[in-house]
N, C-alpha and C. Protein backbone atom coordinates (compact mmCIF):
# COMPACT_ATOMS: atom_id res chain seq x y z
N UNK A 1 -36.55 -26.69 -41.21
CA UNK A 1 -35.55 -26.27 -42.16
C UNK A 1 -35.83 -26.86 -43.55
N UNK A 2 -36.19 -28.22 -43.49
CA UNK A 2 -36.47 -29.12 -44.77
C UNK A 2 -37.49 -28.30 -45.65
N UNK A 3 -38.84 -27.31 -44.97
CA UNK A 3 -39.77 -26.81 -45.23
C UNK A 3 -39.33 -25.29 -46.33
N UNK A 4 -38.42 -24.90 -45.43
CA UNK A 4 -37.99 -23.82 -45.96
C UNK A 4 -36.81 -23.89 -47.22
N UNK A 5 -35.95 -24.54 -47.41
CA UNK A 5 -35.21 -25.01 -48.62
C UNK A 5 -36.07 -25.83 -49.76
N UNK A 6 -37.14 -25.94 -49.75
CA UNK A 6 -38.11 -26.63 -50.73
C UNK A 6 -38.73 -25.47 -51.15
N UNK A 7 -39.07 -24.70 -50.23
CA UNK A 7 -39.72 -23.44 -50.32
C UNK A 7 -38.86 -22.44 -51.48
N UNK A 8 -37.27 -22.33 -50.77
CA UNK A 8 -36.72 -21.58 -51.57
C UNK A 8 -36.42 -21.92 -53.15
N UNK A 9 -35.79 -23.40 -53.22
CA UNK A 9 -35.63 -24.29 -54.40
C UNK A 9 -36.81 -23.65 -55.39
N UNK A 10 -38.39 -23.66 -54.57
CA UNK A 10 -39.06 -23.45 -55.85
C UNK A 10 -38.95 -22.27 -56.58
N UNK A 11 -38.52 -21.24 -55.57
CA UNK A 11 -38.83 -19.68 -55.77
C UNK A 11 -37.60 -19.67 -56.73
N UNK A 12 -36.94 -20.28 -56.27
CA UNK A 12 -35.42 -19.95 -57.26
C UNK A 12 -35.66 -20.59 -58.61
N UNK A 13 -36.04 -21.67 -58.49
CA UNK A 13 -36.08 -22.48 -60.12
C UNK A 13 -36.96 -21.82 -61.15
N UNK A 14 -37.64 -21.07 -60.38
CA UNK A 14 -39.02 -19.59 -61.05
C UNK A 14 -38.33 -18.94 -61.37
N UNK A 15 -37.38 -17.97 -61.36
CA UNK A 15 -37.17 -17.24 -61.80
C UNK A 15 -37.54 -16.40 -63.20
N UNK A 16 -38.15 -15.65 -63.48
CA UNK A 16 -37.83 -15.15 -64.81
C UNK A 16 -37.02 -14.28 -65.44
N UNK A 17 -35.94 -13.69 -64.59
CA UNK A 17 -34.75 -13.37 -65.29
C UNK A 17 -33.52 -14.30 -64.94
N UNK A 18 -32.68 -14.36 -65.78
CA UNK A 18 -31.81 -15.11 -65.80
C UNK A 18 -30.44 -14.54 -66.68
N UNK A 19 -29.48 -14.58 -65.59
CA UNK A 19 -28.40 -14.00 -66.12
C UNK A 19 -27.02 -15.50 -66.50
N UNK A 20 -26.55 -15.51 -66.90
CA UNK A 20 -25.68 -16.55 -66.95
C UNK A 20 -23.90 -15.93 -67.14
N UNK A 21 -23.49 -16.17 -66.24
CA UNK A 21 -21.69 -15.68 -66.86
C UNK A 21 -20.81 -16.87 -67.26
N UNK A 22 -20.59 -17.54 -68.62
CA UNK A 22 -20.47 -18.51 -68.59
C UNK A 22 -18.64 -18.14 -69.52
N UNK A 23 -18.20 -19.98 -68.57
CA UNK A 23 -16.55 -19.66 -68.87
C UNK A 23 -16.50 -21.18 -69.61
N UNK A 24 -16.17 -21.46 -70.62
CA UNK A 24 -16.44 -22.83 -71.18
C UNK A 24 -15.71 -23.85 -70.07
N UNK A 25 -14.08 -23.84 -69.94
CA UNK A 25 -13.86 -25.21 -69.11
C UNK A 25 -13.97 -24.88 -67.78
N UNK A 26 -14.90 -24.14 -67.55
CA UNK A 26 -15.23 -24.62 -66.07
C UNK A 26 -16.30 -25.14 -65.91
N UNK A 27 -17.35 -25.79 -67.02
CA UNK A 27 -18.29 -26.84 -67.12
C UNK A 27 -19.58 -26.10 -66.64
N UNK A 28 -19.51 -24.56 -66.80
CA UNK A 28 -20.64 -23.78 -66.95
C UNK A 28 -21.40 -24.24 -68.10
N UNK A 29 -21.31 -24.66 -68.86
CA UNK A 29 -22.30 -24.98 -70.25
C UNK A 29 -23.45 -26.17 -69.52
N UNK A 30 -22.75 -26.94 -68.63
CA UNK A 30 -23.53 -27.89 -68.05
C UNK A 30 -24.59 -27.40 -67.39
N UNK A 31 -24.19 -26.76 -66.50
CA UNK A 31 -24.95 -25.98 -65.30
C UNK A 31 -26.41 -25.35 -66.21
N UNK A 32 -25.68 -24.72 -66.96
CA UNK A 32 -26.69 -23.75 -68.08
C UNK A 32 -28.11 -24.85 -68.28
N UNK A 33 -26.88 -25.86 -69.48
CA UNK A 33 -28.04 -26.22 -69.59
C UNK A 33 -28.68 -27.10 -68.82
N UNK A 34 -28.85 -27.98 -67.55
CA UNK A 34 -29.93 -28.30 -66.67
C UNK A 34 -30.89 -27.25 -66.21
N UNK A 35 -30.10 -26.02 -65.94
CA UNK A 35 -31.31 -25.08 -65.74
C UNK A 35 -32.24 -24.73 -66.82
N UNK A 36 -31.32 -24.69 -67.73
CA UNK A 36 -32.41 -24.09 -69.29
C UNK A 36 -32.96 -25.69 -69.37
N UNK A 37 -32.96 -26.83 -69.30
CA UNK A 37 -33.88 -27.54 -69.66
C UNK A 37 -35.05 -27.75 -68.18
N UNK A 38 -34.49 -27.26 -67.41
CA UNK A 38 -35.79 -27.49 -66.05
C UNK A 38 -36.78 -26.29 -66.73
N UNK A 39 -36.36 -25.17 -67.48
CA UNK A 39 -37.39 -24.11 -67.63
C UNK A 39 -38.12 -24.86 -68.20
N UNK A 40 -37.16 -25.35 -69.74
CA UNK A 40 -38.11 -26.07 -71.28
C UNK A 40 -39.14 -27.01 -70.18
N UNK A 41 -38.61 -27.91 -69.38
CA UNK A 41 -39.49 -29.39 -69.16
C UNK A 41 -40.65 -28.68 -68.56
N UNK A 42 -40.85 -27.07 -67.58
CA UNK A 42 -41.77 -27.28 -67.03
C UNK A 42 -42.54 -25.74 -67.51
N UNK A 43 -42.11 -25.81 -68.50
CA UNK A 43 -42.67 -24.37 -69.03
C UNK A 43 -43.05 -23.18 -68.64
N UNK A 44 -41.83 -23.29 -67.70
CA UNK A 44 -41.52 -22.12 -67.05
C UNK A 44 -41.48 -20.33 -68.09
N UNK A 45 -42.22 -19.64 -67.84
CA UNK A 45 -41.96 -18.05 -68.64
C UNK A 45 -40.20 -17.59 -68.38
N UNK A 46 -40.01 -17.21 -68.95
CA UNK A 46 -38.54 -16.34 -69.19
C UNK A 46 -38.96 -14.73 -69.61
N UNK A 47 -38.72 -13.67 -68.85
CA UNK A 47 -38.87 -12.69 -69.40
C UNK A 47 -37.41 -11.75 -69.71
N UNK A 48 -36.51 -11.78 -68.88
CA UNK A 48 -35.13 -11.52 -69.60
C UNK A 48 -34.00 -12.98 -69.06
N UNK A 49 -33.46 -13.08 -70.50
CA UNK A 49 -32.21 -13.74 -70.56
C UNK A 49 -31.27 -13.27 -70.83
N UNK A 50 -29.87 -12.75 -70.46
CA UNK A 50 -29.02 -12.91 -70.59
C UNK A 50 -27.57 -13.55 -70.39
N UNK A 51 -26.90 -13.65 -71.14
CA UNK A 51 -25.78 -14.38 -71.63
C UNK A 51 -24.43 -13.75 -71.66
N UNK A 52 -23.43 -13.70 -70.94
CA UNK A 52 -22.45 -13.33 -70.85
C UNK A 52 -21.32 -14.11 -70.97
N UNK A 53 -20.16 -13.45 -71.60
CA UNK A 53 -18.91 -14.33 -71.57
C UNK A 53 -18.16 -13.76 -70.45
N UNK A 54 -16.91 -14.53 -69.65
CA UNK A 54 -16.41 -14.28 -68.70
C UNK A 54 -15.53 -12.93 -69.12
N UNK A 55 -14.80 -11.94 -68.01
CA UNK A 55 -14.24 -11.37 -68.17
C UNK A 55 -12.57 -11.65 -68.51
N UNK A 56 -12.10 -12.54 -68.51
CA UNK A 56 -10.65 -12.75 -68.14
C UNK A 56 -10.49 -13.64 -70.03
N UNK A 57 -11.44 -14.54 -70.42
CA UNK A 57 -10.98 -14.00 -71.89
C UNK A 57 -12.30 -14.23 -72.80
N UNK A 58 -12.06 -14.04 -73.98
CA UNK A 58 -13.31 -13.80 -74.99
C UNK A 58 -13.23 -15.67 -75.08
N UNK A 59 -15.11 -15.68 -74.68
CA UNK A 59 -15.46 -17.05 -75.20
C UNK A 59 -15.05 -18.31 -75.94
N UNK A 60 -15.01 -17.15 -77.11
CA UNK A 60 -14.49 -18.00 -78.33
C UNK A 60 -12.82 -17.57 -79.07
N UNK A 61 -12.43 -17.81 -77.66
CA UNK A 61 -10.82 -17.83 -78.03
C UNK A 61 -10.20 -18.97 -78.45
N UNK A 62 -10.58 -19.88 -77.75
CA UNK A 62 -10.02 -21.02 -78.12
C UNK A 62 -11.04 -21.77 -79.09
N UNK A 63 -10.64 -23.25 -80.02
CA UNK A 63 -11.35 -23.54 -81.00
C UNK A 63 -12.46 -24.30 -80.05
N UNK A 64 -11.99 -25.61 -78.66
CA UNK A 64 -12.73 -25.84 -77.91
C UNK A 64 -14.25 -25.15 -78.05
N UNK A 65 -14.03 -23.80 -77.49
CA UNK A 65 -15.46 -23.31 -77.57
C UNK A 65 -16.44 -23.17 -78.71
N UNK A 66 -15.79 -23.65 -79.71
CA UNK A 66 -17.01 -23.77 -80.80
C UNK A 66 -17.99 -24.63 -80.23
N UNK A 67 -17.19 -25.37 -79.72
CA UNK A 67 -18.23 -27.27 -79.04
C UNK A 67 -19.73 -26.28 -78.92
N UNK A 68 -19.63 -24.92 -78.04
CA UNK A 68 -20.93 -24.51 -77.62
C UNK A 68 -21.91 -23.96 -77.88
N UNK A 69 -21.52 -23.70 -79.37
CA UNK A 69 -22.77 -23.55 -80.21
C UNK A 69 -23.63 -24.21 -80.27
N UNK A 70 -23.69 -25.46 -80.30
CA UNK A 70 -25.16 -25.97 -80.44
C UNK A 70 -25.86 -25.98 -78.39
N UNK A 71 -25.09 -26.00 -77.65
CA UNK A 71 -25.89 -25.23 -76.65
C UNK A 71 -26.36 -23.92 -76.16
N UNK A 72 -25.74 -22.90 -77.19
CA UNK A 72 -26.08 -22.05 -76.73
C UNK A 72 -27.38 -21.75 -78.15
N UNK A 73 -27.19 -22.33 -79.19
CA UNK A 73 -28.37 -22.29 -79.82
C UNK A 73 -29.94 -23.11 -79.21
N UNK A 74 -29.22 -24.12 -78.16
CA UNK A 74 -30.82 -24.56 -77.93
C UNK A 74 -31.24 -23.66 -76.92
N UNK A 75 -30.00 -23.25 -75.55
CA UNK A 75 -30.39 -21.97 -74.94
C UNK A 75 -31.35 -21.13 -75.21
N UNK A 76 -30.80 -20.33 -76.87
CA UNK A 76 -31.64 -18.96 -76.67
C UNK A 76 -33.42 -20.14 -77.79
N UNK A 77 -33.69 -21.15 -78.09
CA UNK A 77 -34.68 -21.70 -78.52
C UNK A 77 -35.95 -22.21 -77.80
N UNK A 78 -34.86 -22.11 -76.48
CA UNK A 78 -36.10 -22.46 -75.32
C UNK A 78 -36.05 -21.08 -74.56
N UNK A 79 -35.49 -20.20 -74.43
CA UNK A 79 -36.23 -19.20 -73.94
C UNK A 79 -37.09 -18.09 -74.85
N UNK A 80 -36.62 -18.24 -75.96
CA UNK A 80 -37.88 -17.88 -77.59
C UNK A 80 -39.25 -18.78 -77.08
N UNK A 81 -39.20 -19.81 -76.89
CA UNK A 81 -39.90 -20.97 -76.83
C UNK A 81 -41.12 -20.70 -75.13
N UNK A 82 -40.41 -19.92 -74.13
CA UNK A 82 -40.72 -19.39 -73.35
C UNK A 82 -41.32 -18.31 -73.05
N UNK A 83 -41.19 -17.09 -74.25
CA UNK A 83 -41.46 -16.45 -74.33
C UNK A 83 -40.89 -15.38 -74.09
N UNK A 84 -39.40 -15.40 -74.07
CA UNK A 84 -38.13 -14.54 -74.07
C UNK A 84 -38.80 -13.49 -73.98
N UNK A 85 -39.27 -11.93 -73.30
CA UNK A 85 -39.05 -10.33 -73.98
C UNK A 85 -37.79 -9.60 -74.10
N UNK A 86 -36.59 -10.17 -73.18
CA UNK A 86 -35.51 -9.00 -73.42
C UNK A 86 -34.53 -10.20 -73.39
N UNK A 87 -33.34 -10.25 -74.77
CA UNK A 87 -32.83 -11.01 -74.74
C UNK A 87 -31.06 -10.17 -74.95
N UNK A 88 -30.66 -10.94 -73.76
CA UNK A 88 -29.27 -10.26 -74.20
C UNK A 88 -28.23 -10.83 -74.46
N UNK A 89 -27.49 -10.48 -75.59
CA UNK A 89 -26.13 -11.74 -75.58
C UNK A 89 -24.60 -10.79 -75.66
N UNK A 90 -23.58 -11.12 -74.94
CA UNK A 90 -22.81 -10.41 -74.67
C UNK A 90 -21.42 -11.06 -75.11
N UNK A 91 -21.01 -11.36 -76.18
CA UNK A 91 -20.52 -12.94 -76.20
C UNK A 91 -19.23 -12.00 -77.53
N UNK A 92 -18.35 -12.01 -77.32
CA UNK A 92 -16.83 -11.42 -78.42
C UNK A 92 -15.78 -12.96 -78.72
């Protein structure tokens, strides 16, 4: 079993698309970014990213979510940095 969850871990941390549905206080920004920095640290390719805000309210409703600009600017810098081709941002 140990064989096969190492196995999967890698296949998963590969990925090159990547979708994200992110809700600020539910500490999705975190999540984001350890994954977006496991891509940066191991220079992993990105061929689509996208970025979504949750359905139930717009991102940047509250002032809180400004905080996430500067993560979501290093976000889309390391998958530019990766070699982004289809980048999507879905964000009101």
């Amino acid at each position: 079993m140990s064989i096969l969850s190492k196995t999967w871990l890698q296949a998963w941390s590969t990925l090159s698309n990547l979708k994200f549905r992110v809700e600020y206080f539910k500490c999705d920004l975190k999540i984001v970014d350890d994954i977006m920095n496991r891509y940066r640290d191991g220079k992993i390719p990105i061929e689509k990213f996208e970025l979504l805000e949750n359905d139930h309210h717009s991102f940047f409703d509250n002032f809180h979510e400004v905080l996430a600009f500067p993560s979501i600017d290093e976000w889309l810098d390391i998958a530019l940095t990766n070699g982004v081709k289809d980048l999507d941002l879905y964000l009101t």
